[in-house]
C-alpha atoms as a PDB file:
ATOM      1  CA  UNK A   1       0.000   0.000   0.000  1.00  0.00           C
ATOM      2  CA  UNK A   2       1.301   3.460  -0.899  1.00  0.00           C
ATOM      3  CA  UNK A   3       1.804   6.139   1.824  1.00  0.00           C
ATOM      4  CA  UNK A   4      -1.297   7.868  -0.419  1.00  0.00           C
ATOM      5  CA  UNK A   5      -3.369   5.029   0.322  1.00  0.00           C
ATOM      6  CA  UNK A   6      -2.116   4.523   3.981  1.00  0.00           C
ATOM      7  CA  UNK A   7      -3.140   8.394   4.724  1.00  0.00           C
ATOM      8  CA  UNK A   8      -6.259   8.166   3.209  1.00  0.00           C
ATOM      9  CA  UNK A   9      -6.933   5.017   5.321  1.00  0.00           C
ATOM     10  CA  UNK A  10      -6.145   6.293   8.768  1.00  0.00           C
ATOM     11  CA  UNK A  11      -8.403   9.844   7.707  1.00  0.00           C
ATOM     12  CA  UNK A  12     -11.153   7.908   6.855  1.00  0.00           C
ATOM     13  CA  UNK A  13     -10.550   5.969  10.153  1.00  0.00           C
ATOM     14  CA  UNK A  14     -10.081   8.874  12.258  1.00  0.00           C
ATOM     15  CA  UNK A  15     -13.084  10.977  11.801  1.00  0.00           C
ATOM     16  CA  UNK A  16     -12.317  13.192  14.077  1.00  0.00           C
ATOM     17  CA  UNK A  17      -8.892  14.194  12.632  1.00  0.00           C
ATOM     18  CA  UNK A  18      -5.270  12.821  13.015  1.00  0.00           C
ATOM     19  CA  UNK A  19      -2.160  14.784  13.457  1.00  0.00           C
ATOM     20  CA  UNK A  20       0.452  14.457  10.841  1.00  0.00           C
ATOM     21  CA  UNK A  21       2.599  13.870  13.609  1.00  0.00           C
ATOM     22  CA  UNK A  22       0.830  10.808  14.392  1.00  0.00           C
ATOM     23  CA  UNK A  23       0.272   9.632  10.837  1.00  0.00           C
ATOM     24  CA  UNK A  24       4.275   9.998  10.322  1.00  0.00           C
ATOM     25  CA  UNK A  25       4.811   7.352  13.469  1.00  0.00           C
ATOM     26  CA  UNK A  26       2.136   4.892  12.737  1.00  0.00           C
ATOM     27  CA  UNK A  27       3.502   4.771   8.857  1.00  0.00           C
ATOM     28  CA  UNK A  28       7.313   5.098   9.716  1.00  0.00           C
ATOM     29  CA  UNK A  29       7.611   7.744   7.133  1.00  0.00           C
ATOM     30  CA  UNK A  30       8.618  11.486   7.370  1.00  0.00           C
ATOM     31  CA  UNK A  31       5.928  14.314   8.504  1.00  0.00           C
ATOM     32  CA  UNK A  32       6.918  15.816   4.942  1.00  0.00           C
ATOM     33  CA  UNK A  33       5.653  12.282   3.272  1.00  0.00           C
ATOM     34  CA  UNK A  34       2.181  12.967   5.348  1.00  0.00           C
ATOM     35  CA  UNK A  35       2.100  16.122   3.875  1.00  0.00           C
ATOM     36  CA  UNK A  36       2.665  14.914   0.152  1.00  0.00           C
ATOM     37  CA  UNK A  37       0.510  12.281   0.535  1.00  0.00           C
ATOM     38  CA  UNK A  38      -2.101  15.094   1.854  1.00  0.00           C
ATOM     39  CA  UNK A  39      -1.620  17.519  -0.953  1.00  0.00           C
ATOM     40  CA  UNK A  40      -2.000  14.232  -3.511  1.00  0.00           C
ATOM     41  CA  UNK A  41      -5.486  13.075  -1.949  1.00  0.00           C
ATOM     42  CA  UNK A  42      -6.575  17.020  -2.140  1.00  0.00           C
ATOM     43  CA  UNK A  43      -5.709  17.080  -6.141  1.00  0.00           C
ATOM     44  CA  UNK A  44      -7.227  13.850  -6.705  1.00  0.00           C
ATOM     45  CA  UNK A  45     -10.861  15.142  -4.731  1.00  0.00           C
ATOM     46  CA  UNK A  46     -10.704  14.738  -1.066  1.00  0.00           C
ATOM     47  CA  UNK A  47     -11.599  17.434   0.571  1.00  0.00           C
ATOM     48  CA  UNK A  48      -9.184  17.755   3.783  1.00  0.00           C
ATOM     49  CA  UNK A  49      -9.254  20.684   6.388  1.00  0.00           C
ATOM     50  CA  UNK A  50      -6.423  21.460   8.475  1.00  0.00           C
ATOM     51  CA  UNK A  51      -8.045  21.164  12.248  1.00  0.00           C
ATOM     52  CA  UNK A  52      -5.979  22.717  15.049  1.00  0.00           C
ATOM     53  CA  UNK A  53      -4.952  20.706  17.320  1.00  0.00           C
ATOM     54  CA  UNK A  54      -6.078  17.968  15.555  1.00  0.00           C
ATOM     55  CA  UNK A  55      -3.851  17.899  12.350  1.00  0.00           C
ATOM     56  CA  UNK A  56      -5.973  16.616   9.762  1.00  0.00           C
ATOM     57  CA  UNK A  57      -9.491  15.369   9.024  1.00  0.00           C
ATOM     58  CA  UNK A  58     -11.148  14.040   5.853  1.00  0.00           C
ATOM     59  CA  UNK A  59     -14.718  15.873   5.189  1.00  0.00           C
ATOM     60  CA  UNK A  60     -15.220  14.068   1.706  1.00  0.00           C
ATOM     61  CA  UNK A  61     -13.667  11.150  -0.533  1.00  0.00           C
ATOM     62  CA  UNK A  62     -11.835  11.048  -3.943  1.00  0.00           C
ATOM     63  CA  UNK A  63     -12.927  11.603  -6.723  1.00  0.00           C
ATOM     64  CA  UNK A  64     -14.213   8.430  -8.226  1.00  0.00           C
ATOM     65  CA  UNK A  65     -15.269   7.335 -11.808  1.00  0.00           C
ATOM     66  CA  UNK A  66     -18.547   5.239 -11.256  1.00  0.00           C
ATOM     67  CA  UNK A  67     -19.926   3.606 -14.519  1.00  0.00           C
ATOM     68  CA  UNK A  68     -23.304   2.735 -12.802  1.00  0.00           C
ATOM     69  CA  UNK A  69     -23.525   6.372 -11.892  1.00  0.00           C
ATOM     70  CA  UNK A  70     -22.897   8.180 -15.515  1.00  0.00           C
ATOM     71  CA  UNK A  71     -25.098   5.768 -17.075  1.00  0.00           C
ATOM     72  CA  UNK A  72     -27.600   7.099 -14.759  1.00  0.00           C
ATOM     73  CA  UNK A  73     -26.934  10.325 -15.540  1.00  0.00           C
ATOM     74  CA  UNK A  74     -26.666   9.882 -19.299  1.00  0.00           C
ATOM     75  CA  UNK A  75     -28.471   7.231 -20.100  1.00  0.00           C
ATOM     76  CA  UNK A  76     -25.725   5.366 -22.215  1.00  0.00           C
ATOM     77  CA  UNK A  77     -23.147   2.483 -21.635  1.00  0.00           C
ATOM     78  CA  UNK A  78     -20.293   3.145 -20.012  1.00  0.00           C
ATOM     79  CA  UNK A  79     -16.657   1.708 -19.022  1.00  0.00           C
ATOM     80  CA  UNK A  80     -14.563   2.787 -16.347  1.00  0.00           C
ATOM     81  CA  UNK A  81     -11.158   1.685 -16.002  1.00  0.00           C
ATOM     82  CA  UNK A  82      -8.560   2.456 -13.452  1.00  0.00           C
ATOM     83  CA  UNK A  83      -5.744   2.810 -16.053  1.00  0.00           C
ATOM     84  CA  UNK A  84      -5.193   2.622 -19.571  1.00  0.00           C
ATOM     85  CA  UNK A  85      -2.901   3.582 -22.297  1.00  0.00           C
ATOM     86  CA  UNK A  86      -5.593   5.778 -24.055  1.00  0.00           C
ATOM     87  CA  UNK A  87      -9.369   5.712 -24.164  1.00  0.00           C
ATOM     88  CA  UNK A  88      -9.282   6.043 -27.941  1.00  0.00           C
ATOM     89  CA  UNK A  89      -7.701   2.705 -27.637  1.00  0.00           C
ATOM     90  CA  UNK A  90     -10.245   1.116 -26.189  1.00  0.00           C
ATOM     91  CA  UNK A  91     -12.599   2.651 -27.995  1.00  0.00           C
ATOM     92  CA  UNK A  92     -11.590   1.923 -31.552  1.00  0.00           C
ATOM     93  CA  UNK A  93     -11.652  -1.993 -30.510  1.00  0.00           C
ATOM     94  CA  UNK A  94     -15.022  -2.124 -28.998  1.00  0.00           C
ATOM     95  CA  UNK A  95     -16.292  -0.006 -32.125  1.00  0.00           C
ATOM     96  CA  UNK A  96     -15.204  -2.566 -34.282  1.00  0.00           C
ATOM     97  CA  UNK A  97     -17.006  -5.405 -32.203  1.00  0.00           C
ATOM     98  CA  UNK A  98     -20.601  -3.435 -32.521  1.00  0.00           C
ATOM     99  CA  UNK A  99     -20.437  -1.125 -29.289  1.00  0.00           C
ATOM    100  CA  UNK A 100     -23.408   1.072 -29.727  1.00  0.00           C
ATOM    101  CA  UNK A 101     -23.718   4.363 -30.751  1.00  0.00           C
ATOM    102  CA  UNK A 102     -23.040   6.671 -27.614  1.00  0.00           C
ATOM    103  CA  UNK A 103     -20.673   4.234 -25.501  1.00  0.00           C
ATOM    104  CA  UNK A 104     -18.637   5.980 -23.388  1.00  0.00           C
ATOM    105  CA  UNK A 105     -15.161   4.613 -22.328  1.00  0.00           C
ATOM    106  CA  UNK A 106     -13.544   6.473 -18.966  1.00  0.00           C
ATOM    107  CA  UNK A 107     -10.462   5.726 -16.860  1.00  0.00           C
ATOM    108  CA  UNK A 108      -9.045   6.985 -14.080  1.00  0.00           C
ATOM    109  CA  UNK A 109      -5.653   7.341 -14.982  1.00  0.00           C
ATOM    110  CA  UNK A 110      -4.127   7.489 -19.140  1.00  0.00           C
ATOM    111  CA  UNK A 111      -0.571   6.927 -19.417  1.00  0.00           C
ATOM    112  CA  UNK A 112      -0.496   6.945 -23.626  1.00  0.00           C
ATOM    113  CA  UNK A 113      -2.530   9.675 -24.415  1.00  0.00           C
ATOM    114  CA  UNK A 114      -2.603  11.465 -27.930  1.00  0.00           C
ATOM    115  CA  UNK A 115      -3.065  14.895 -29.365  1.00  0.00           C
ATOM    116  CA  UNK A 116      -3.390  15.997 -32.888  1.00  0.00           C
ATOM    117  CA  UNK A 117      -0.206  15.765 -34.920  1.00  0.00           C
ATOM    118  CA  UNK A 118       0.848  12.401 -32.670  1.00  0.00           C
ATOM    119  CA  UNK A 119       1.994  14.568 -29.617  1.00  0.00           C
ATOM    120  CA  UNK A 120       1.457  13.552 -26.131  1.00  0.00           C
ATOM    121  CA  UNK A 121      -1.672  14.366 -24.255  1.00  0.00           C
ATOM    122  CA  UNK A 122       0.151  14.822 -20.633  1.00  0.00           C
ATOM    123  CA  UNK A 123      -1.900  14.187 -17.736  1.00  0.00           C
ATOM    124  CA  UNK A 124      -1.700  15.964 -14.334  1.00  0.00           C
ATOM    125  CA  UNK A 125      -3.724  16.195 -11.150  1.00  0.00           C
ATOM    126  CA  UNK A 126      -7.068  14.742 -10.883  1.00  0.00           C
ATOM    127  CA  UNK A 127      -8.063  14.688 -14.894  1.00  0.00           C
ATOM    128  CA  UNK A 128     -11.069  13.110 -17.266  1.00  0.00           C
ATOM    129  CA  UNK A 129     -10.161  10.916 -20.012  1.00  0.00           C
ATOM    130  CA  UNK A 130     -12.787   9.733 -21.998  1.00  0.00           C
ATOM    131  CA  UNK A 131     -14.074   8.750 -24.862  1.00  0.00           C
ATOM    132  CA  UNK A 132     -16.937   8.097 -27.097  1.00  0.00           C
ATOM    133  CA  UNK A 133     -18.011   5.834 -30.029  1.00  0.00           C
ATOM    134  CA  UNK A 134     -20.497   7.860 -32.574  1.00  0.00           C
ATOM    135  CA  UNK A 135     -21.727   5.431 -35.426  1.00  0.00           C
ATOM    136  CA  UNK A 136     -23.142   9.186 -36.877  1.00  0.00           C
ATOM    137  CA  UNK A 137     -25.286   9.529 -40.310  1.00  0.00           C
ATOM    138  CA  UNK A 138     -22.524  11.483 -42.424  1.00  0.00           C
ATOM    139  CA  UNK A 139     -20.390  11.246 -45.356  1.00  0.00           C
ATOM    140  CA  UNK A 140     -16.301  11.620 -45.166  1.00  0.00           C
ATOM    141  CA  UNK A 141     -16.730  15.415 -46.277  1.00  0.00           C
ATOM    142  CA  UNK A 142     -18.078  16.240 -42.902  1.00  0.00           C
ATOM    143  CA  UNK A 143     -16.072  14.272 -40.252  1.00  0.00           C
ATOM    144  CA  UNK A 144     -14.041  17.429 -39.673  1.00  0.00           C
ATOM    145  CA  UNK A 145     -17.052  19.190 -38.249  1.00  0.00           C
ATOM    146  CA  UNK A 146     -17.767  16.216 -35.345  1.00  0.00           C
ATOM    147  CA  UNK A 147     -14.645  17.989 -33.524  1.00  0.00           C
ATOM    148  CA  UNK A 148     -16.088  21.005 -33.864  1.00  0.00           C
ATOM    149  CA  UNK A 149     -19.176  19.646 -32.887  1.00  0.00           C
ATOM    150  CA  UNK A 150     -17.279  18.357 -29.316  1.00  0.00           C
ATOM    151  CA  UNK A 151     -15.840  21.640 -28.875  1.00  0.00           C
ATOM    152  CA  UNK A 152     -19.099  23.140 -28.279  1.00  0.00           C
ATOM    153  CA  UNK A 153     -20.654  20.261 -26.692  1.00  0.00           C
ATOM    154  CA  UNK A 154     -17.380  19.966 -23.991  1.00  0.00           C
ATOM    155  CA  UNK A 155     -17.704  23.830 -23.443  1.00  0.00           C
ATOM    156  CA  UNK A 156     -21.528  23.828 -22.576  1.00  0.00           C
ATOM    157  CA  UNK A 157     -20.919  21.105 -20.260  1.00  0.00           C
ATOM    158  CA  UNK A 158     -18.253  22.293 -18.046  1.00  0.00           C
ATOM    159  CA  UNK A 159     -20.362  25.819 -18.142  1.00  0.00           C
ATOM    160  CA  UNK A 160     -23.170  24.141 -17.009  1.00  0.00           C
ATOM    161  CA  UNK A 161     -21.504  21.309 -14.438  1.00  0.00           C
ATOM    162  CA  UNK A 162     -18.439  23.527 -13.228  1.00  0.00           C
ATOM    163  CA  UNK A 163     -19.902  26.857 -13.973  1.00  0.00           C
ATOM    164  CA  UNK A 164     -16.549  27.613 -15.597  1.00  0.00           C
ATOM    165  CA  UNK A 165     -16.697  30.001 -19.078  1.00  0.00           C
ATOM    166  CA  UNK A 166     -14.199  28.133 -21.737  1.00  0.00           C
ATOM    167  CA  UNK A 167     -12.707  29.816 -24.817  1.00  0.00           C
ATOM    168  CA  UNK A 168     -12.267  27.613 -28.030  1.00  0.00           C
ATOM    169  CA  UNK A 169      -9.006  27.776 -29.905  1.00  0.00           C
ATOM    170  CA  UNK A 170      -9.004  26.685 -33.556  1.00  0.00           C
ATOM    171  CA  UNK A 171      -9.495  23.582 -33.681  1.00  0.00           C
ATOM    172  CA  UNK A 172     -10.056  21.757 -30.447  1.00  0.00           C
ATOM    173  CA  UNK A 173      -8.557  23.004 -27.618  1.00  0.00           C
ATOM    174  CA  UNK A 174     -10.836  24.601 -24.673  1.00  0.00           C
ATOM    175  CA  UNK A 175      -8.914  27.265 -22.865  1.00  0.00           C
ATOM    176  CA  UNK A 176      -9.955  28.636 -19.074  1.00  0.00           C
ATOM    177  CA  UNK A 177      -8.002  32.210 -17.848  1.00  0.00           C
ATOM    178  CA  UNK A 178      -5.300  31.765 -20.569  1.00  0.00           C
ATOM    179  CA  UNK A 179      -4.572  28.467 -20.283  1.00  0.00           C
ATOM    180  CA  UNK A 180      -5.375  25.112 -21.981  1.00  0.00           C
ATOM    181  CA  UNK A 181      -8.167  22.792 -20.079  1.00  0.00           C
ATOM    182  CA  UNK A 182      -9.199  20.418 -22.728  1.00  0.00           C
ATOM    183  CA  UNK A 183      -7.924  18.533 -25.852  1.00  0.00           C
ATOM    184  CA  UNK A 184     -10.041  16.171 -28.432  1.00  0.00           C
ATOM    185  CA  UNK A 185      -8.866  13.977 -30.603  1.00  0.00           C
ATOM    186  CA  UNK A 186     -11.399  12.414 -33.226  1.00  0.00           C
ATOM    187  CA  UNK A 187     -10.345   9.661 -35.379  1.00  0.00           C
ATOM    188  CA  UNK A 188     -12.839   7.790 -37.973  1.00  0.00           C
ATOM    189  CA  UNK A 189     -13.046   4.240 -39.500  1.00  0.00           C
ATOM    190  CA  UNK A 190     -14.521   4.558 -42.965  1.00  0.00           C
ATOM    191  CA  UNK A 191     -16.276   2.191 -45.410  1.00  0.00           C
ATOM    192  CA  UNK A 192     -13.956   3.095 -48.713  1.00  0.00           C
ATOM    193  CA  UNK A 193     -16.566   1.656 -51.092  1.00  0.00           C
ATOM    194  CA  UNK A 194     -19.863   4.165 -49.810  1.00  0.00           C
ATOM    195  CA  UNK A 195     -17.810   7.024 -48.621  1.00  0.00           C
ATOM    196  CA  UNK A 196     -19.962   7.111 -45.496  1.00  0.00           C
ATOM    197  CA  UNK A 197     -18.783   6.987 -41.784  1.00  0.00           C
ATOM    198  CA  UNK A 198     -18.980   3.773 -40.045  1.00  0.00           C
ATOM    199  CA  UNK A 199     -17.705   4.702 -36.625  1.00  0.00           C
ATOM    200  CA  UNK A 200     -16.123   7.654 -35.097  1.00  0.00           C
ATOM    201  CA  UNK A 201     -14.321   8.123 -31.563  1.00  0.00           C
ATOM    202  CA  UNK A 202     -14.149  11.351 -30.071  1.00  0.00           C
ATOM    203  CA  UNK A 203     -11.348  10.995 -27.260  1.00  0.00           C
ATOM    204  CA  UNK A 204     -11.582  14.373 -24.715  1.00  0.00           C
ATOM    205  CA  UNK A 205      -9.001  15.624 -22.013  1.00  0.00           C
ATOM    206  CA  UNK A 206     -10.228  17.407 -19.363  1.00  0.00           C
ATOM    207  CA  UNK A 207      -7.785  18.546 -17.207  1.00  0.00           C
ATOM    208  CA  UNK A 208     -10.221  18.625 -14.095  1.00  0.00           C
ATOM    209  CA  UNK A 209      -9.021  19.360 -10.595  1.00  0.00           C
ATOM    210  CA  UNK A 210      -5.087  20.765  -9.319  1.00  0.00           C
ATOM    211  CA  UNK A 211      -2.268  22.826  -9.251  1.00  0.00           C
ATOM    212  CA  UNK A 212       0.095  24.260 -12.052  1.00  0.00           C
ATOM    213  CA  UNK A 213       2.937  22.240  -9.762  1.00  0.00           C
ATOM    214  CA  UNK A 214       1.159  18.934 -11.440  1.00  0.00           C
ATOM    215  CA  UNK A 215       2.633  19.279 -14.909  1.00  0.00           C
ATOM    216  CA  UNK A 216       5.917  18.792 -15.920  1.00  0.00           C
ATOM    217  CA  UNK A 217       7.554  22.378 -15.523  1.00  0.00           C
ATOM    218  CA  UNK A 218       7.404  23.211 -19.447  1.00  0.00           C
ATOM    219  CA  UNK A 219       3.604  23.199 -19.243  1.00  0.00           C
ATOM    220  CA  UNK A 220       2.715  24.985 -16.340  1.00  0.00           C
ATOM    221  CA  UNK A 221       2.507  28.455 -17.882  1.00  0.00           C
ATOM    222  CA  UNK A 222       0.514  26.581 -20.716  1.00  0.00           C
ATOM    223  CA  UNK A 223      -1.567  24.195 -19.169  1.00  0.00           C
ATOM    224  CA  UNK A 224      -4.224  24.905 -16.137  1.00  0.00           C
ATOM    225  CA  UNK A 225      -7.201  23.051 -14.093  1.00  0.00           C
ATOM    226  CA  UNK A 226     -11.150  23.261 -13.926  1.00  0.00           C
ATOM    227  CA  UNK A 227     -10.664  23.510 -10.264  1.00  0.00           C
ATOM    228  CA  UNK A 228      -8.591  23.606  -7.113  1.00  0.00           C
ATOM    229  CA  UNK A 229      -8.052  21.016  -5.068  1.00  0.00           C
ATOM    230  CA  UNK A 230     -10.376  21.352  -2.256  1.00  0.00           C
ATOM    231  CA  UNK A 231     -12.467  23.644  -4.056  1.00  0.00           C
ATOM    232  CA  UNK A 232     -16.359  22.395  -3.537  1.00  0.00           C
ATOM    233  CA  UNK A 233     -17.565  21.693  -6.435  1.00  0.00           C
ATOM    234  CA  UNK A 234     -19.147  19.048  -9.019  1.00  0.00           C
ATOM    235  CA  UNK A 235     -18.042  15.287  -9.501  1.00  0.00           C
ATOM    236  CA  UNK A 236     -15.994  13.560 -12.912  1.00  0.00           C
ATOM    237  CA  UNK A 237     -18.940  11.683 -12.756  1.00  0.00           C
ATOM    238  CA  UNK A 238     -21.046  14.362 -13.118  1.00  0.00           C
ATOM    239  CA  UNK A 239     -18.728  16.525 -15.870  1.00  0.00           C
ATOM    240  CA  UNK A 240     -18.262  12.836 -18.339  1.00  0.00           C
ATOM    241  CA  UNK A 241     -22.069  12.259 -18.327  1.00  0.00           C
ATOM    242  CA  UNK A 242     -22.974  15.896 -19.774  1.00  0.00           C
ATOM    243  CA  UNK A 243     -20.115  15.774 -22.102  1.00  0.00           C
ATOM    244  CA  UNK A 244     -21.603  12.444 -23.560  1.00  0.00           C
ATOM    245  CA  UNK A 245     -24.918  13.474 -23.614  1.00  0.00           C
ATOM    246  CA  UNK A 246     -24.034  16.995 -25.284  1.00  0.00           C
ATOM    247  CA  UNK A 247     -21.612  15.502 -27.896  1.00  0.00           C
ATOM    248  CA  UNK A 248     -24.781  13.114 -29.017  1.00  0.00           C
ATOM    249  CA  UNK A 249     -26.814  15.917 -29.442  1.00  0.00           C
ATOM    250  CA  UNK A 250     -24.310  18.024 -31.663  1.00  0.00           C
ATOM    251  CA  UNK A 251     -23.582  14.782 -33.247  1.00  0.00           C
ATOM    252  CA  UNK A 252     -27.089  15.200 -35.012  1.00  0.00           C
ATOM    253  CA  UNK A 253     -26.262  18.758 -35.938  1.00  0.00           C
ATOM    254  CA  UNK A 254     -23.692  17.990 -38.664  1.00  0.00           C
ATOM    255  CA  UNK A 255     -25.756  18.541 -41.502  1.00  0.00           C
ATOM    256  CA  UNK A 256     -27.721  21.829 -40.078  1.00  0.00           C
ATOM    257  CA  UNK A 257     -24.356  23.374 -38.673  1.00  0.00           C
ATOM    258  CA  UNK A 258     -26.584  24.612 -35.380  1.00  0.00           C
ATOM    259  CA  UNK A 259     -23.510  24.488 -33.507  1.00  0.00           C
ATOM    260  CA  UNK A 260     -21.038  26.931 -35.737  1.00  0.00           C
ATOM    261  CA  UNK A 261     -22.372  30.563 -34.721  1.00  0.00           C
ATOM    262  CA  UNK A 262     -21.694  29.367 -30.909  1.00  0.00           C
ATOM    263  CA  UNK A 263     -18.370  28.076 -31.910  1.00  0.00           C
ATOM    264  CA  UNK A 264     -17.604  31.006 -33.754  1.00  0.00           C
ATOM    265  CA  UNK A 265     -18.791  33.558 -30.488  1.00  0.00           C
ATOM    266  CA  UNK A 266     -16.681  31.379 -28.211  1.00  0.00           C
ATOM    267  CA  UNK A 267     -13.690  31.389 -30.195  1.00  0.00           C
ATOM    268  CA  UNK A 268     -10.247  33.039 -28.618  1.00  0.00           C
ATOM    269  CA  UNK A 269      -8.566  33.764 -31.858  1.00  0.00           C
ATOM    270  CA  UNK A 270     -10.894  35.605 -34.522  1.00  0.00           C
ATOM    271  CA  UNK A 271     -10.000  38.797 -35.032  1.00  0.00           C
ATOM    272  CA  UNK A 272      -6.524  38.340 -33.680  1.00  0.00           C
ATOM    273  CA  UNK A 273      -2.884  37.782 -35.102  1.00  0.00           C
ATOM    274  CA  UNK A 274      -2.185  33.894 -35.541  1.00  0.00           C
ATOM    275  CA  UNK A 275       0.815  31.725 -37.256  1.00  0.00           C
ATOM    276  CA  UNK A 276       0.382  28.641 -38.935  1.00  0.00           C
ATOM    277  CA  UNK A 277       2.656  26.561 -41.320  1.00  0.00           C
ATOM    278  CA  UNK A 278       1.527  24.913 -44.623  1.00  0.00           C
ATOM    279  CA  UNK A 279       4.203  23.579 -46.903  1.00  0.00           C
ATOM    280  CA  UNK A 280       6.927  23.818 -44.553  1.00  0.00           C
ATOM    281  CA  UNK A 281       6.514  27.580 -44.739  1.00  0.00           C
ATOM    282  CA  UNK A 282       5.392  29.625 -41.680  1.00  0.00           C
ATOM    283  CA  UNK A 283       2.685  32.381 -42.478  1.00  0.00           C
ATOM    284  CA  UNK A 284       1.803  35.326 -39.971  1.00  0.00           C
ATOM    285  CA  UNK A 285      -2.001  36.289 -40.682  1.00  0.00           C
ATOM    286  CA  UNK A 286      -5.177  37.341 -38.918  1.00  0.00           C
ATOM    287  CA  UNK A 287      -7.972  35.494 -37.996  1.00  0.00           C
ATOM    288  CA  UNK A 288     -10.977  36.569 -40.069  1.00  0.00           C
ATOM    289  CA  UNK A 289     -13.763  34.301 -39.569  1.00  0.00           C
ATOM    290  CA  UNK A 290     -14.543  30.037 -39.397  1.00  0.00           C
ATOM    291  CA  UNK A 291     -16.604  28.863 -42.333  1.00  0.00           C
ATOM    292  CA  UNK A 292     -19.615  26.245 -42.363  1.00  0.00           C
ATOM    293  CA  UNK A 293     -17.199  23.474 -42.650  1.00  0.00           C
ATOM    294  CA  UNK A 294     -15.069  24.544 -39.638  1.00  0.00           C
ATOM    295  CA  UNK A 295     -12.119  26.330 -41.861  1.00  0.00           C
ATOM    296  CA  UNK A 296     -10.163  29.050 -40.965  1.00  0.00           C
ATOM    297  CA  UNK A 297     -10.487  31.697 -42.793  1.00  0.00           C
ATOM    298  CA  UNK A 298      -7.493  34.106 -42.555  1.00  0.00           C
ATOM    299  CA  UNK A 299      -6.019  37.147 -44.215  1.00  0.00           C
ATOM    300  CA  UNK A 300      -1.961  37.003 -43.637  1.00  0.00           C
ATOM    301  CA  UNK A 301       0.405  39.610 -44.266  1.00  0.00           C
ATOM    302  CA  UNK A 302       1.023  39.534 -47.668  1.00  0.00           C
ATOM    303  CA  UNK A 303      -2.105  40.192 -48.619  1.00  0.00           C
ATOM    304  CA  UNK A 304      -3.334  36.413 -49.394  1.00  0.00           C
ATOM    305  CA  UNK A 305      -7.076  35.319 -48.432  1.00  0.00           C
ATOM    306  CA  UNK A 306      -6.860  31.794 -47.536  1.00  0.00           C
ATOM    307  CA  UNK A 307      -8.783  29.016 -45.632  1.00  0.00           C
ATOM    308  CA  UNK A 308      -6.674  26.704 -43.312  1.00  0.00           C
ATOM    309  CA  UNK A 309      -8.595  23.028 -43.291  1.00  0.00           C
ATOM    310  CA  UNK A 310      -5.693  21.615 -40.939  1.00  0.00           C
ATOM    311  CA  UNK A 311      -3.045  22.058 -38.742  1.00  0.00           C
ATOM    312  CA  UNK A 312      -3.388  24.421 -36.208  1.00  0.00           C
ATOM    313  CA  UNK A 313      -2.654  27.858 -35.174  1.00  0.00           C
ATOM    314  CA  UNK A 314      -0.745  30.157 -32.538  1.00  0.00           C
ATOM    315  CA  UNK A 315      -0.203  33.617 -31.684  1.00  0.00           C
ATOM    316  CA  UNK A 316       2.743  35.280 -33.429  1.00  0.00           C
END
């Protein structure tokens, strides 16, 4: 058992509080380990006061993916496992088997996560990593728009669960007071013969509860949480269950394009100065609008109107 575990064990046994002094003797570990092991437990959910005289007592448990519960809540099947590689993973297997339209696949912890482009998704502090399996009625043109579709659907959620107001950055990144909260990744299986769509899995980070001291010192200035630890608040449970829900609903949108105009008055970037690359050459332009198919329409310095379809974009 980890001294994480071991804290969390006595707490929950002590109801009253336990010092850290105490804690340290009964574990043979150092009153700095307590402390750790406190300030782990808080990022992960608990919610631990400081009681004087008392050292510390545990007022609520971690943070817990349920499956029973967000089917509850969402009405659709659901996996929950404590660790995997990646969701999307997962996913793509049990969408080739026949999982239904809607399945949602959830872990804990993701050690192999993805981005766009094949870069990392790094996780830190208490985080949701999810995905799920869309067997939508669309044609190849319009797979692009099903993570624009999440964007939106991601955003209203954590508005309406965490009360927190998102920003979306070209293409799918959700940012919260200047820094980046959420990543998707879609990827599609295709029938080659019809053209049509015969499975899609929409795989979303949520970087959900902790401190800037949980990422790898590169990110911190990039990279920020939902919430604070200890902050009361909503459940993962709670945050994955909307998500789902929402991205089935936008899902159906594809062909009406309901979703763009709120994509469009929620993005970060229009109107501003961006960079992007296309054929190995790097282009300084300004964000002009996002079409009906989710393009970026720009205007860059030399006078060129174009629409970027891929890639993505950052501030010169």
């Amino acid at each position: 058992m980890s001294t994480k575990e071991s804290v969390l064990e006595l707490l929950t046994a002590s109801p009253e509080g336990v010092s850290g002094e105490i804690m340290a003797r009964k574990l043979g570990v150092s009153r700095a380990a307590v402390w750790k092991a406190v300030r782990s437990l808080k990022a992960q959910g608990c919610d631990i006061e400081g009681v004087s005289n008392r050292g510390y007592r545990l007022l609520r448990g971690a943070d817990e993916l349920n499956a029973a519960l967000i089917t509850a809540a969402c009405g659709l099947p659901t996996e929950v496992f404590e660790t995997l590689p990646s969701t999307n993973i997962v996913a793509r297997e049990r969408a080739m088997n026949g999982a239904p339209h809607g399945t949602v696949i959830a872990a804990n912890t993701q050690t192999s996560g993805r981005g766009r482009r094949g870069r990392s998704f790094v996780s830190g502090g208490l985080g949701i990593y999810m995905t799920v399996i869309l067997h939508p009625d669309a044609e190849c043109s319009e797979a692009p728009l099903i993570t624009t579709a999440a964007a939106v659907a991601v955003r209203d959620a954590i508005l309406e669960v965490c009360g927190r107001d998102c920003g979306i950055k070209w293409v799918n990144d959700l940012y919260f007071n200047g820094k980046k909260v959420c990543g998707i990744l879609t990827e599609a299986a295709t029938d080659l013969e019809s053209g049509e769509i015969r499975s899609m899995v929409v795989g979303i980070g949520i970087n959900f509860r902790g401190v800037s001291g949980d990422f790898p010192k590169e990110l911190r200035e990039k990279a920020g949480f939902l919430l604070e630890p200890g902050e009361d608040g909503p459940r993962r449970n709670d945050l994955i269950a909307k998500t789902a829900s929402n991205l089935l609903a936008r899902a159906e949108q594809l062909q009406s394009r309901e979703f763009m105009d709120e994509y469009r008055r929620h993005s970060i970037i229009l109107g501003r100065r961006v960079e992007y690359v296309r054929g190995g050459r790097t282009f300084v332009a300004t964000a002009l609008d996002i079409d009906r198919n989710g393009g970026l329409e720009v205007l860059r310095d030399d006078g060129v109107r174009e629409t970027v379809t891929s890639g993505e974009v950052s501030g010169p």
